[in-house]
N, C-alpha and C. Protein backbone atom coordinates (compact mmCIF):
# COMPACT_ATOMS: atom_id res chain seq x y z
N UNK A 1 23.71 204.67 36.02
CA UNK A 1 24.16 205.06 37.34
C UNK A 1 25.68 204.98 37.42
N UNK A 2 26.16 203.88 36.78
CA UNK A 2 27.89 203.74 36.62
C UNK A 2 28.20 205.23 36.46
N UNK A 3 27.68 205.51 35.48
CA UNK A 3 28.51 206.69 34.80
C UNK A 3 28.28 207.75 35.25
N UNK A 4 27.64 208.31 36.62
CA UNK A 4 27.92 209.23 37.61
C UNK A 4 28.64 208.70 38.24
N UNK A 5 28.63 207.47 38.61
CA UNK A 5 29.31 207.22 39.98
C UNK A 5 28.58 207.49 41.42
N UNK A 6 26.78 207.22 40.90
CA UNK A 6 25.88 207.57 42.01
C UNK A 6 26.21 206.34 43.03
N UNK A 7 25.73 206.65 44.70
CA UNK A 7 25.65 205.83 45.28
C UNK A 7 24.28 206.19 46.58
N UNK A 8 23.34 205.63 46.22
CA UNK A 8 22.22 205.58 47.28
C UNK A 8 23.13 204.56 48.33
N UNK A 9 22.30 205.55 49.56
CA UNK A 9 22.41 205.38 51.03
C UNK A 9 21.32 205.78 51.89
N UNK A 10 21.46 204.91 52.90
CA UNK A 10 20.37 205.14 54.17
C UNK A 10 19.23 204.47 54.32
N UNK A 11 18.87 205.27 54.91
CA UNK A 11 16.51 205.21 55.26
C UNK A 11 16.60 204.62 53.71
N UNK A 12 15.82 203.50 53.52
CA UNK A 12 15.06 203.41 51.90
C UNK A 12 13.58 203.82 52.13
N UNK A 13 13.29 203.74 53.32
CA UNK A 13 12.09 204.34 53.65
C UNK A 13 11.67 205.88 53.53
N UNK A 14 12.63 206.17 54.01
CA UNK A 14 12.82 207.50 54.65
C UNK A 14 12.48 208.69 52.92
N UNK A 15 12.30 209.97 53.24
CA UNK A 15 12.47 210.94 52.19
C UNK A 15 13.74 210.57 51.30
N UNK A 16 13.95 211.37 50.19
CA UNK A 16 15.21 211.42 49.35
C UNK A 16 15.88 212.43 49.34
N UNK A 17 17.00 212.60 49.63
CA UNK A 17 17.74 213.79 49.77
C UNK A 17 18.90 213.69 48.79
N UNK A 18 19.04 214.59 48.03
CA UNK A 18 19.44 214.65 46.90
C UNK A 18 21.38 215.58 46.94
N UNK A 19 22.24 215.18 47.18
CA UNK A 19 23.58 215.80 46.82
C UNK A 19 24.47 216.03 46.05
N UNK A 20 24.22 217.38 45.65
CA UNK A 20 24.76 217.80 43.92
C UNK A 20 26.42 218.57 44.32
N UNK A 21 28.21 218.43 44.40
CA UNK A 21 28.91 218.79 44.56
C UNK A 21 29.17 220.25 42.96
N UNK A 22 29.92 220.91 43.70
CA UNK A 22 29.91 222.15 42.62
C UNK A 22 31.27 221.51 41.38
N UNK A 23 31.52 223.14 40.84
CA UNK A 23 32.33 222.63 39.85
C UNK A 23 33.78 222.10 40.52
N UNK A 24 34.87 221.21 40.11
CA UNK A 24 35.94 220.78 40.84
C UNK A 24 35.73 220.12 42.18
N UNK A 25 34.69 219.73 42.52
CA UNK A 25 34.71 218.58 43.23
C UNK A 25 34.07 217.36 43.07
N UNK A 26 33.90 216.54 43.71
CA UNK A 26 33.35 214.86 43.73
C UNK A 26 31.97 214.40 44.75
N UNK A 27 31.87 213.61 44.42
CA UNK A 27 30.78 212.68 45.52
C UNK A 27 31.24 213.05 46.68
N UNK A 28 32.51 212.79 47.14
CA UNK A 28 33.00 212.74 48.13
C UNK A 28 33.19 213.97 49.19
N UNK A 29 32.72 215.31 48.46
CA UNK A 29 32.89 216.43 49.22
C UNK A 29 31.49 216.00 50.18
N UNK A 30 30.63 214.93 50.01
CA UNK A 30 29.65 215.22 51.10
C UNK A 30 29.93 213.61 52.25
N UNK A 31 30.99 213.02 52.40
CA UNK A 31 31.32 212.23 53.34
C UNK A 31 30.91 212.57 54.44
N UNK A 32 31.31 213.62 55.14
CA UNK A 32 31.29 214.27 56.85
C UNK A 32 29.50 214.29 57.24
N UNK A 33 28.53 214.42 55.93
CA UNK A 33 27.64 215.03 56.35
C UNK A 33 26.71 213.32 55.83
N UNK A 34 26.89 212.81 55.02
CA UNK A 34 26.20 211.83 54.74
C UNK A 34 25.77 210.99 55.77
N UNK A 35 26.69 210.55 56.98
CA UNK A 35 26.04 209.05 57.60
C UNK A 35 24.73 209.91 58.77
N UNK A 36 24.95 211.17 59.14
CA UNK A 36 24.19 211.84 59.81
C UNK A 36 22.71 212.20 59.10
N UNK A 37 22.77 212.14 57.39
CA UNK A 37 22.06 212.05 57.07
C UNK A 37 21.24 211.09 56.62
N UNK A 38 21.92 209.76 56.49
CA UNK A 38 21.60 208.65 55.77
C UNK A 38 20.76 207.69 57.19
N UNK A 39 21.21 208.67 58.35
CA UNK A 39 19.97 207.79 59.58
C UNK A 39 19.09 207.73 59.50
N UNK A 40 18.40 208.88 59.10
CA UNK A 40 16.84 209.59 58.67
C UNK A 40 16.31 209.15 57.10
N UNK A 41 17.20 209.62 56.42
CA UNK A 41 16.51 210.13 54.70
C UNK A 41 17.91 208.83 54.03
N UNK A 42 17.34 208.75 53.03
CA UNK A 42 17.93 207.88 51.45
C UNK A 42 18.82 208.91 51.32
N UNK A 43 19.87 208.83 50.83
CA UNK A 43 20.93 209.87 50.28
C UNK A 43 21.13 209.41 49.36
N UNK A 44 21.32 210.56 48.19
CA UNK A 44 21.95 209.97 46.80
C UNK A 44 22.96 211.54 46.43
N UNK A 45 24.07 210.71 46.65
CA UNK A 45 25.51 211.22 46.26
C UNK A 45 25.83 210.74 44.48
N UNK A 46 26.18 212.18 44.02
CA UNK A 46 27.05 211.73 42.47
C UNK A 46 27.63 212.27 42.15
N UNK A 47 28.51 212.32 41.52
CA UNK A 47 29.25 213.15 40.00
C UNK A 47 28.53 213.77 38.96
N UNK A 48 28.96 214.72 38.79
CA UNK A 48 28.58 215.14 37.82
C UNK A 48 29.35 214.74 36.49
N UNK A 49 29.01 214.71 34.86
CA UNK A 49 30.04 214.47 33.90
C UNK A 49 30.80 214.97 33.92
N UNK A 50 31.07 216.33 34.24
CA UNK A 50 32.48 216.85 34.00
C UNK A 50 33.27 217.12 35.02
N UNK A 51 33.08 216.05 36.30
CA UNK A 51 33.86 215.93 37.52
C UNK A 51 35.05 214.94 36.93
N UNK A 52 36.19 215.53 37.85
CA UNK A 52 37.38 214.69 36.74
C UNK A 52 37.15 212.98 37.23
N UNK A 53 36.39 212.97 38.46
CA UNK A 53 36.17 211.61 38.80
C UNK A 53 35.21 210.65 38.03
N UNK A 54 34.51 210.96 37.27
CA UNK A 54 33.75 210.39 36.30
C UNK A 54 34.66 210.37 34.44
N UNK A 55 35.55 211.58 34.50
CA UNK A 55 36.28 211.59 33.32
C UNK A 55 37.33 210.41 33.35
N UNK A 56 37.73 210.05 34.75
CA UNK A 56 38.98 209.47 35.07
C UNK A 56 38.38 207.72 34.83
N UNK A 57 37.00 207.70 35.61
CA UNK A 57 36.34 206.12 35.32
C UNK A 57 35.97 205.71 33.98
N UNK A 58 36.24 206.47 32.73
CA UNK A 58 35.68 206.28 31.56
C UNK A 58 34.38 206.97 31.13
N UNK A 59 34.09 207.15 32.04
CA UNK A 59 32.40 207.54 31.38
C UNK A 59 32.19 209.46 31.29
N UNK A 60 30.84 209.29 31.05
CA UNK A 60 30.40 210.63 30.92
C UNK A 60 30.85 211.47 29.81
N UNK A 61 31.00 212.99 29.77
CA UNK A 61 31.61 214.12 28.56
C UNK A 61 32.43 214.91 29.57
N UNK A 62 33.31 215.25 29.58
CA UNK A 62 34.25 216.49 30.12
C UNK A 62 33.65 217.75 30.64
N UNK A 63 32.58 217.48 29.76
CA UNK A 63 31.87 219.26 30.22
C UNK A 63 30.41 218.88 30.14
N UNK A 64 29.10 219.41 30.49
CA UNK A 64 27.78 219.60 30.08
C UNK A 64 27.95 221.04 29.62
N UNK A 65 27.12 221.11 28.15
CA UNK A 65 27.34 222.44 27.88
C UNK A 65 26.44 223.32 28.12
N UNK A 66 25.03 223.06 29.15
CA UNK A 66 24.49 223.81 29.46
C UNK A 66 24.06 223.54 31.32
N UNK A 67 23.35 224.38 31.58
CA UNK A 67 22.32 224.08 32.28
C UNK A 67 21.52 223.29 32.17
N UNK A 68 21.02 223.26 30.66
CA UNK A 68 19.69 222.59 30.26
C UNK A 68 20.23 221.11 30.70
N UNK A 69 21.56 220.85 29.81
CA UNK A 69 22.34 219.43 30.00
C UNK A 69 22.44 219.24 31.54
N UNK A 70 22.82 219.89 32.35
CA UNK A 70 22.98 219.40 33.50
C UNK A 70 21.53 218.53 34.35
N UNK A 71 20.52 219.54 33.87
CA UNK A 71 19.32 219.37 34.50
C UNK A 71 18.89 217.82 33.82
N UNK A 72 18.78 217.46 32.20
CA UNK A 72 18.65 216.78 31.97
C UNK A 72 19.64 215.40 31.94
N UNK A 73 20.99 215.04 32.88
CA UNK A 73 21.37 214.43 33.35
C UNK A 73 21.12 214.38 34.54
N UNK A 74 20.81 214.93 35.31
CA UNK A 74 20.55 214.74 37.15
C UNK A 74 18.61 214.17 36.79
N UNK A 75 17.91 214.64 35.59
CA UNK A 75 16.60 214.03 35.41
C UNK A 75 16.77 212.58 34.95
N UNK A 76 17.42 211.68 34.50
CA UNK A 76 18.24 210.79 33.45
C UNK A 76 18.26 210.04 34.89
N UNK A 77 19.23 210.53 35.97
CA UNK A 77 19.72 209.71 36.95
C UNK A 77 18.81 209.56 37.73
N UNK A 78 17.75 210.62 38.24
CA UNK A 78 16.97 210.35 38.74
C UNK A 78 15.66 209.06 38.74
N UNK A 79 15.47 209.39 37.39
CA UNK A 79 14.56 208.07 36.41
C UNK A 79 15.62 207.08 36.70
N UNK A 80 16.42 206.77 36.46
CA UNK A 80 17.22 205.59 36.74
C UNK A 80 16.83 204.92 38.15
N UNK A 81 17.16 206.03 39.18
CA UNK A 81 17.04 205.37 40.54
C UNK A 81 15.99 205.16 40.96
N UNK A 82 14.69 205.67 40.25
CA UNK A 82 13.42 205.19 40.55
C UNK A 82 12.69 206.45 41.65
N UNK A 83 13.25 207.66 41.29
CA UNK A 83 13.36 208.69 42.26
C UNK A 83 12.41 209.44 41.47
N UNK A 84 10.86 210.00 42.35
CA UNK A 84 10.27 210.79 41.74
C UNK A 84 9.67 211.87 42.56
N UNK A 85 10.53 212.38 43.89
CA UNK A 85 10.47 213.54 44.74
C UNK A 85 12.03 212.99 45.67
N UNK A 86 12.22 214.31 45.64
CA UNK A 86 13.47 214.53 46.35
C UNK A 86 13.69 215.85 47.01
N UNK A 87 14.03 215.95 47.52
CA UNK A 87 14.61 217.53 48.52
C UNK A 87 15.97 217.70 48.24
């Protein structure tokens, strides 16, 4: 989980709502929308590896070189957090 830089929030009860930022941005592009969401549903905010904010903390690769890689890191993190449905 370090090495996204995930951070669960909210409902632990509640559904899982899942926030993936595009290329060139961070966790942080979903601030404004998180605490509105985190009343209701679990939020899980991350990085991706080749967000410079995960390059900059040490961890991760610079790039995923696929799709496939991407999918199978957001599956990786998911198993980590104990997450086995999400929206």
């Amino acid at each position: 989980m370090k090495k996204m830089n995930a951070r669960v929030l909210g409902n632990e009860d509640g559904e899982t709502v899942v926030l993936a930022h595009g290329y060139g941005g961070t966790r942080f592009v979903w601030d404004d929308v998180v605490p509105a969401l985190a009343a209701r549903f679990r939020v899980v905010v991350f990085d991706w590896s080749f967000s410079g904010a995960v390059a900059a903390s040490g961890g991760g690769e610079r790039y995923c070189s696929s799709y496939y890689a991407l999918a199978d890191e957001l599956v990786a993190l998911m198993d980590e957090l104990g997450v086995r449905q999400a929206a």
